[in-house]
N, C-alpha and C. Protein backbone atom coordinates (compact mmCIF):
# COMPACT_ATOMS: atom_id res chain seq x y z
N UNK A 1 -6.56 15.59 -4.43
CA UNK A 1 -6.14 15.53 -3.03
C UNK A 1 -6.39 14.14 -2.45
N UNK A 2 -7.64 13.73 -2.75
CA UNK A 2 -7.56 11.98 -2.03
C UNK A 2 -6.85 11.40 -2.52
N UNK A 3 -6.74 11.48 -4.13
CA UNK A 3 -5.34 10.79 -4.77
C UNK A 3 -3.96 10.55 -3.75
N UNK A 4 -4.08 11.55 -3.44
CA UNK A 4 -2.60 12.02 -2.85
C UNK A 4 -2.79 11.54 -1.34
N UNK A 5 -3.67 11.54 -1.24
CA UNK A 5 -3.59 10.81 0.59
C UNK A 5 -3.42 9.86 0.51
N UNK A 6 -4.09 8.54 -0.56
CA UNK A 6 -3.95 7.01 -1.18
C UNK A 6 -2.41 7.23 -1.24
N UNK A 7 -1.89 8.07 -1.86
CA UNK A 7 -0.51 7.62 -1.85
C UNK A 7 0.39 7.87 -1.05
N UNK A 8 -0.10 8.08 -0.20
CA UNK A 8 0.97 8.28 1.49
C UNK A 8 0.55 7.26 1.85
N UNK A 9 -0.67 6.58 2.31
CA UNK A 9 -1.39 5.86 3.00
C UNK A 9 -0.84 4.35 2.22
N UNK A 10 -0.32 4.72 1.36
CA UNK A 10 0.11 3.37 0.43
C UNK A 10 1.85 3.41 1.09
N UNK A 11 1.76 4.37 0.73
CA UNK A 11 3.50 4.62 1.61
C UNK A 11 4.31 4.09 2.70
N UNK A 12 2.83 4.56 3.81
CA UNK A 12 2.88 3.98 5.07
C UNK A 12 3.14 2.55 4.89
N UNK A 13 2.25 2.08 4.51
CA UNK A 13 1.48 0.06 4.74
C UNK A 13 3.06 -0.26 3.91
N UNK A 14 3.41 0.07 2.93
CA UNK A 14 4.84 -0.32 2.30
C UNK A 14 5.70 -0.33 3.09
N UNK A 15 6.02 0.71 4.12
CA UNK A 15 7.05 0.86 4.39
C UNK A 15 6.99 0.18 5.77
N UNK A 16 5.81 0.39 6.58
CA UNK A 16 5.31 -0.94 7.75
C UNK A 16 5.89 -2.44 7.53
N UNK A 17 5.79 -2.36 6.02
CA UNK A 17 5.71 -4.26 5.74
C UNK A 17 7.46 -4.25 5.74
N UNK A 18 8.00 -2.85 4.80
CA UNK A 18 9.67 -3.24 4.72
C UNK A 18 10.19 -3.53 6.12
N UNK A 19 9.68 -2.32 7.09
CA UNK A 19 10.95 -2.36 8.47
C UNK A 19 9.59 -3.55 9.27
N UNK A 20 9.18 -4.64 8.54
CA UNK A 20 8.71 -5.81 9.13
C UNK A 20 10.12 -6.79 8.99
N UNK A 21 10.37 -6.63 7.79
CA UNK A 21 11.84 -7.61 7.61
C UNK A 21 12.46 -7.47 6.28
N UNK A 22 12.07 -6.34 5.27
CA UNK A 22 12.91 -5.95 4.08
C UNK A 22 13.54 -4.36 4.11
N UNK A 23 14.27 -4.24 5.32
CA UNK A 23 15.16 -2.72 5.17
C UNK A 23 15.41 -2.43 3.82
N UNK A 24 16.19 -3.15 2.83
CA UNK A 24 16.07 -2.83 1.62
C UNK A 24 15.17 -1.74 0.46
N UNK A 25 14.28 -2.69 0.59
CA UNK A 25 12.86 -2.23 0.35
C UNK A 25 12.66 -0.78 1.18
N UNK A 26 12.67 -1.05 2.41
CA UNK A 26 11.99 0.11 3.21
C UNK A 26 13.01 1.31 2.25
N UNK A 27 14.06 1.16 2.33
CA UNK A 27 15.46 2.75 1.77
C UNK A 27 15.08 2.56 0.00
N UNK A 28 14.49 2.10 -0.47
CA UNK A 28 14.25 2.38 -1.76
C UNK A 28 12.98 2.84 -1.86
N UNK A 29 11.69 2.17 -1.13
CA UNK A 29 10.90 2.70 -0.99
C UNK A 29 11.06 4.86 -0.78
N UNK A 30 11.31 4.64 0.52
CA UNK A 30 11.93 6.23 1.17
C UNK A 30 12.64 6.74 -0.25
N UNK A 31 13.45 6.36 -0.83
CA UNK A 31 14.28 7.25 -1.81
C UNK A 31 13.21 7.37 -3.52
N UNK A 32 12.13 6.65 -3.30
CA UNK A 32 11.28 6.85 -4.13
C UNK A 32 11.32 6.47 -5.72
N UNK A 33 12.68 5.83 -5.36
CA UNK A 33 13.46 5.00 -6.59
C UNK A 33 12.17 4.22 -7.51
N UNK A 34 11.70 3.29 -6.23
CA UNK A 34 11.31 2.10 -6.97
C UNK A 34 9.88 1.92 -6.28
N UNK A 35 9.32 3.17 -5.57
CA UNK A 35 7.98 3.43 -4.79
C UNK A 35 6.68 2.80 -5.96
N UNK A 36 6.99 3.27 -7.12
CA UNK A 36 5.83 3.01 -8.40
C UNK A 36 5.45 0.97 -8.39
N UNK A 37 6.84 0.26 -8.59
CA UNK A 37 7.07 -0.60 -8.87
C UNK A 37 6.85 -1.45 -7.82
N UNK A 38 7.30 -1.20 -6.61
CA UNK A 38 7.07 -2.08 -5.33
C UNK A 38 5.39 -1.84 -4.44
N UNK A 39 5.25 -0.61 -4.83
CA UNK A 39 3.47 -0.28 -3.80
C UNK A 39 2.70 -1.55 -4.76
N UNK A 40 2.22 -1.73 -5.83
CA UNK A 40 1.05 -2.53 -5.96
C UNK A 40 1.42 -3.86 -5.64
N UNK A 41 2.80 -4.58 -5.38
CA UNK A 41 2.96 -5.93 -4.93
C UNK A 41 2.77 -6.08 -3.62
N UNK A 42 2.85 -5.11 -2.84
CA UNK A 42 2.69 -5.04 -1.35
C UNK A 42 1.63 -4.55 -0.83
N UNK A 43 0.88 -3.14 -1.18
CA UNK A 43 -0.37 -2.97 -0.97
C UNK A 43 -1.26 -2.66 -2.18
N UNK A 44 -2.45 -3.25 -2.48
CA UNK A 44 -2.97 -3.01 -3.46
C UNK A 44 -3.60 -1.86 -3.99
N UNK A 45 -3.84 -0.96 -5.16
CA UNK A 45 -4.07 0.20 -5.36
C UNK A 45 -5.52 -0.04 -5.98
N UNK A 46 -6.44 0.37 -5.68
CA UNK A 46 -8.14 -0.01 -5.68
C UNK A 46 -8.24 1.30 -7.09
């Protein structure tokens, strides 16, 4: 279960930073395409 909150909470801060200025990002993020690949360049996973 904390697992799983880290990964919303990783979700969030990703998707904060896309609709900062990468919409792109933000709709791939959301479609979960490329969520694995883009969360540790943007927020780090401890």
């Amino acid at each position: 279960m904390k697992e799983l909150l880290k990964n919303f909470e990783n979700l969030w801060v990703s998707v904060a930073f896309a609709e900062a200025g990468e919409h792109e990002t933000s709709t791939e993020l959301l479609a979960g395409d490329a969520f694995d690949e883009e969360s540790p360049g943007i927020c780090p996973v401890v």
